[in-house]
Protein backbone atom coordinates (compact mmCIF):
# COMPACT_ATOMS: atom_id res chain seq x y z
CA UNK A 1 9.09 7.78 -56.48
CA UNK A 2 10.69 7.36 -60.27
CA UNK A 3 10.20 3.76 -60.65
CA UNK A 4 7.35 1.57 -61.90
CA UNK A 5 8.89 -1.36 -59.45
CA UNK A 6 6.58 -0.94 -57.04
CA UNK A 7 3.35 -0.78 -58.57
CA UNK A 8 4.65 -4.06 -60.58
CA UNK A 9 5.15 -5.43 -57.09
CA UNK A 10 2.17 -4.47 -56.23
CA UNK A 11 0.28 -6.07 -58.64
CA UNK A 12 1.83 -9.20 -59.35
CA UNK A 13 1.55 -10.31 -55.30
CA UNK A 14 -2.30 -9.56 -55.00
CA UNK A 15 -2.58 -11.79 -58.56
CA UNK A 16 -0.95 -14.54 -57.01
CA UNK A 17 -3.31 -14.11 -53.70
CA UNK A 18 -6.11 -13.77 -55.95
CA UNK A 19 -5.38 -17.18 -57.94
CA UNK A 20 -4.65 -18.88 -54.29
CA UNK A 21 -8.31 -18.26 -52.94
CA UNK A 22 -9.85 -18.50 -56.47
CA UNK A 23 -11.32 -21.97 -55.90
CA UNK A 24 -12.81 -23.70 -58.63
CA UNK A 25 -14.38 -22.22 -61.32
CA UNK A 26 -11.61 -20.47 -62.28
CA UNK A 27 -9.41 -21.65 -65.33
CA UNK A 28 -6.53 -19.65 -66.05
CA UNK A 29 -5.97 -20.04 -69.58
CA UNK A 30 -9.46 -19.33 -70.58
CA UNK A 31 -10.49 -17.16 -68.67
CA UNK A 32 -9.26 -13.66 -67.96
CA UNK A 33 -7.76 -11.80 -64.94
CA UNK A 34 -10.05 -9.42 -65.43
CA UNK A 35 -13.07 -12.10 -63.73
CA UNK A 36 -10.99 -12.37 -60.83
CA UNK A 37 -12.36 -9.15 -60.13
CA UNK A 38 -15.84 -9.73 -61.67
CA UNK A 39 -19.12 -9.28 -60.87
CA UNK A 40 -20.58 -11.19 -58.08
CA UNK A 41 -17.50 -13.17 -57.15
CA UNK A 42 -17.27 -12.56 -52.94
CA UNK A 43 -13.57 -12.33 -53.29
CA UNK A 44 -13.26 -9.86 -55.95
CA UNK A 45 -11.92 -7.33 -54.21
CA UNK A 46 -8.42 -8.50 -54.49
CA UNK A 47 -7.97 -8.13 -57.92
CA UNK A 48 -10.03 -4.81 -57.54
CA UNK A 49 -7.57 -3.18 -55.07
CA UNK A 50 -5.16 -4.71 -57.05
CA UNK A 51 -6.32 -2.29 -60.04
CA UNK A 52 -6.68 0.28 -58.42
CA UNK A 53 -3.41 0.38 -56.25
CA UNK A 54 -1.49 -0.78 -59.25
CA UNK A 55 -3.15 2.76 -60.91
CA UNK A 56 -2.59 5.31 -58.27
CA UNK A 57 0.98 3.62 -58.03
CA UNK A 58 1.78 4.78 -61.83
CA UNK A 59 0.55 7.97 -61.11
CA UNK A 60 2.82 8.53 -59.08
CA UNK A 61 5.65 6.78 -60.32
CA UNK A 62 4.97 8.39 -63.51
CA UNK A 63 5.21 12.18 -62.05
CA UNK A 64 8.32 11.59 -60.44
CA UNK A 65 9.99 10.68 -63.49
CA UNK A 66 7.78 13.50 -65.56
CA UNK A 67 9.82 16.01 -62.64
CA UNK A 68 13.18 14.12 -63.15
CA UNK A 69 13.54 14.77 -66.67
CA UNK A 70 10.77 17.47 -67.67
CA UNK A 71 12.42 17.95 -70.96
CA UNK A 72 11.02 14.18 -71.81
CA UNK A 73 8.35 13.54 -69.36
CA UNK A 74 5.53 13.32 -72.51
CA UNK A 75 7.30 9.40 -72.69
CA UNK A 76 5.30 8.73 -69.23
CA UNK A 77 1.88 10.24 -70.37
CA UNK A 78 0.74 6.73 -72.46
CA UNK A 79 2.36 5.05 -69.30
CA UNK A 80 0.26 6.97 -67.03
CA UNK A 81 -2.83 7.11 -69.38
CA UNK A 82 -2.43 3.04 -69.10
CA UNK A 83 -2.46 3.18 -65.15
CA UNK A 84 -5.58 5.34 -65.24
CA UNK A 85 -7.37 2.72 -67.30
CA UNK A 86 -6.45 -0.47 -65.16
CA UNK A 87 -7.69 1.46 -62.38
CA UNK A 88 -10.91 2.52 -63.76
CA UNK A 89 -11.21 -1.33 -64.82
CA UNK A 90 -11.17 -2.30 -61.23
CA UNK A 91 -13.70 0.24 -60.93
CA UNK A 92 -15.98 -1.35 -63.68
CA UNK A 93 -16.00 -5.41 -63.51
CA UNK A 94 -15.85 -7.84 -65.68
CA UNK A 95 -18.63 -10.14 -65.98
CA UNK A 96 -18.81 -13.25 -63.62
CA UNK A 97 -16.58 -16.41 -64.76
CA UNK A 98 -19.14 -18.89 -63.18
CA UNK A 99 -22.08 -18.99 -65.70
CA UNK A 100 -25.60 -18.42 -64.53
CA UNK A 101 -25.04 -15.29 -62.20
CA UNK A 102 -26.56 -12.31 -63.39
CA UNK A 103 -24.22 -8.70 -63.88
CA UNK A 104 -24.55 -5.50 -65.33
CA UNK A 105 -24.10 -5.77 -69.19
CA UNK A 106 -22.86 -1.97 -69.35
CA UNK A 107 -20.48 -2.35 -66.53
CA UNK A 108 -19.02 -4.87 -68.26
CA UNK A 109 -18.73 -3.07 -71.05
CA UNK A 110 -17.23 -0.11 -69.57
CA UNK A 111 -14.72 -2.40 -68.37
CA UNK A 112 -13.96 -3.50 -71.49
CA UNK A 113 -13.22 -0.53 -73.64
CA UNK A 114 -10.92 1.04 -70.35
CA UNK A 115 -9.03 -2.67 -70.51
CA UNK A 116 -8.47 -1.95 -74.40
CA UNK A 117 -7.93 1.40 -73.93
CA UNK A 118 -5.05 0.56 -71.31
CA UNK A 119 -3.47 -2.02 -73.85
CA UNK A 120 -3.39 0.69 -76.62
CA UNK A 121 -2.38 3.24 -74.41
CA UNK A 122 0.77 0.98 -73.33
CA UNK A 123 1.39 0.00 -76.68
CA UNK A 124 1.91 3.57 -77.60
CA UNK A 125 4.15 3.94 -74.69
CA UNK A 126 6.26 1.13 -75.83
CA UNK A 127 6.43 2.72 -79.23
CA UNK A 128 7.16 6.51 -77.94
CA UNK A 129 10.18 5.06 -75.74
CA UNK A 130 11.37 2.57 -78.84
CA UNK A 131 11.39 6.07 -80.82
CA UNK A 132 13.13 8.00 -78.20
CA UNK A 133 15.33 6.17 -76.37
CA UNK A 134 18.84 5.77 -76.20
CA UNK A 135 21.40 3.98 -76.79
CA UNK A 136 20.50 1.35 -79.74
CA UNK A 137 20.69 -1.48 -76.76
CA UNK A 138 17.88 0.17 -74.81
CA UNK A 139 15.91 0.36 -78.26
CA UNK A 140 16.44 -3.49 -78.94
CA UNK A 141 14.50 -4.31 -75.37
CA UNK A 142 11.66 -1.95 -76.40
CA UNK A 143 11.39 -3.56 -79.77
CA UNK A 144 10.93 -6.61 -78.24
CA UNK A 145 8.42 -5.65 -75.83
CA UNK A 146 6.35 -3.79 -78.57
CA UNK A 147 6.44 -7.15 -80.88
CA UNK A 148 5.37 -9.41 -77.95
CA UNK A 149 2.93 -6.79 -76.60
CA UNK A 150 1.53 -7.38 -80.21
CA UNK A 151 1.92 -11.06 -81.01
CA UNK A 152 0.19 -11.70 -77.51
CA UNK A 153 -2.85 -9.11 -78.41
CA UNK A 154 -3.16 -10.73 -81.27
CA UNK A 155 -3.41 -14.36 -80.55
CA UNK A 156 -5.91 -13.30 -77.83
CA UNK A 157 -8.18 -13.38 -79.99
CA UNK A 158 -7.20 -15.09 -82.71
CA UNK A 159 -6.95 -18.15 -80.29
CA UNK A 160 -10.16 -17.65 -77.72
CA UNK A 161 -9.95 -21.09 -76.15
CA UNK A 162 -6.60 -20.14 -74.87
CA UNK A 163 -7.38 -16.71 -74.56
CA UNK A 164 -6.28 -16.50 -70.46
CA UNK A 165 -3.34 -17.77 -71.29
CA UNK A 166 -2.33 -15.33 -73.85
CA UNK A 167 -3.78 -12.46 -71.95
CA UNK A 168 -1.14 -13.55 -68.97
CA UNK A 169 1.24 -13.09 -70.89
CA UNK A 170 0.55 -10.02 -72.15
CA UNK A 171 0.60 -8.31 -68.66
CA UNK A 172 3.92 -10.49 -68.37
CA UNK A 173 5.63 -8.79 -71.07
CA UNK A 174 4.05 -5.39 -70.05
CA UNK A 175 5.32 -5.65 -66.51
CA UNK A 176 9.07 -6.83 -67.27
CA UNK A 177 8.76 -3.89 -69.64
CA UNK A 178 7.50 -1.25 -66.67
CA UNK A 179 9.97 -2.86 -64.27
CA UNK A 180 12.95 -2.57 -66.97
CA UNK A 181 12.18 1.39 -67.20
CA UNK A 182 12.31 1.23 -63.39
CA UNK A 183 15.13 -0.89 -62.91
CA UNK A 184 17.37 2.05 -61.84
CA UNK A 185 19.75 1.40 -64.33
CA UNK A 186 19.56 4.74 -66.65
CA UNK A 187 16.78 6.73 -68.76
CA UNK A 188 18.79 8.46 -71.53
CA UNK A 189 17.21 10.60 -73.15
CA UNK A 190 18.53 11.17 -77.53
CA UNK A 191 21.82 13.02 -77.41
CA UNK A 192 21.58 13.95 -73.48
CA UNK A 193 23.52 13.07 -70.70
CA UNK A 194 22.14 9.89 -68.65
CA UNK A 195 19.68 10.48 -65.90
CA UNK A 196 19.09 8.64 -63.30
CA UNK A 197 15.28 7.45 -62.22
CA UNK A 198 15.71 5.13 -59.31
């Protein structure tokens, strides 16, 4: 497997499962996706299996196109290092989004630095690729991505009442991006021939 496709697939159907059964509670754009997986909420394991499928499912993604072009394959460590973090943040939960129920306050916080650590670690693979890549046209759609990935991070929290929202879109902008360097279309590497990773 050299795409990303699938664990964006993945991911994106057990989010909309996870928002169907939410109930109330739940607001989307304040609170995070994260507490769809948190502490003491019955129906957390979605968005648990969620993180961790959508993990494994970069790992794997990300060592087929490490053996496709070995001569490049450091561009899919950040990428891979981010899939390791999501799924240890559906290992460690987020605290509760209903107020009132008690958690574990280092859980959460162990949750909370592999979250940030997956958002840098992307961010870094959006920036390796932006440096790498080839042609100019691929370059423009990971220049975009890295200035959205940061705009979004930013106004997160900058703008905490509407922090869900802008965290949504965050993991918007980083999935198009995954699914673009899975798209099948071409990963060409500076002054190489094109490779194919679909």
């Amino acid at each position: 497997m050299k795409s990303y496709r699938l664990a964006v697939g993945y991911i994106v159907v057990l989010v909309l499962i996870a928002h169907v059964v939410v109930g109330e509670g739940y607001v989307w754009y304040r609170h995070s996706i994260s507490q769809l997986a948190g502490q003491g909420y019955a129906r957390a394991w979605i968005m648990r299996a969620a993180f961790i499928g959508f993990g494994v499912l970069v790992q794997l993604a990300g060592i087929g196109r490490i053996r496709a072009a070995r001569r490049h394959g450091y561009r899919e460590l950040p990428i891979m290092a981010y899939g390791l973090c999501i799924l240890a943040s559906g290992i460690f939960s987020a605290p509760p989004f209903v107020e009132g129920i008690s958690y574990s306050a280092p859980e959460a916080q162990l949750h909370t630095l592999f979250a940030s650590a997956g958002g840098w670690a992307l961010t870094a693979g959006i920036f390796l690729y932006l440096l790498t890549d080839a042609p100019n046209e691929r370059k423009i759609v990971h220049a975009v991505a890295l200035v959205l990935t940061m705009g979004m991070a930013g106004a997160f929290f900058a703008l905490p009442a509407a922090s869900g929202a802008f965290q949504y879109l965050l993991w918007l902008v980083g999935f198009a991006w995954l699914a673009y360097l899975g798209s099948g279309a071409r990963l060409a590497p500076p002054g190489k021939a094109v490779l194919e990773t679909a």
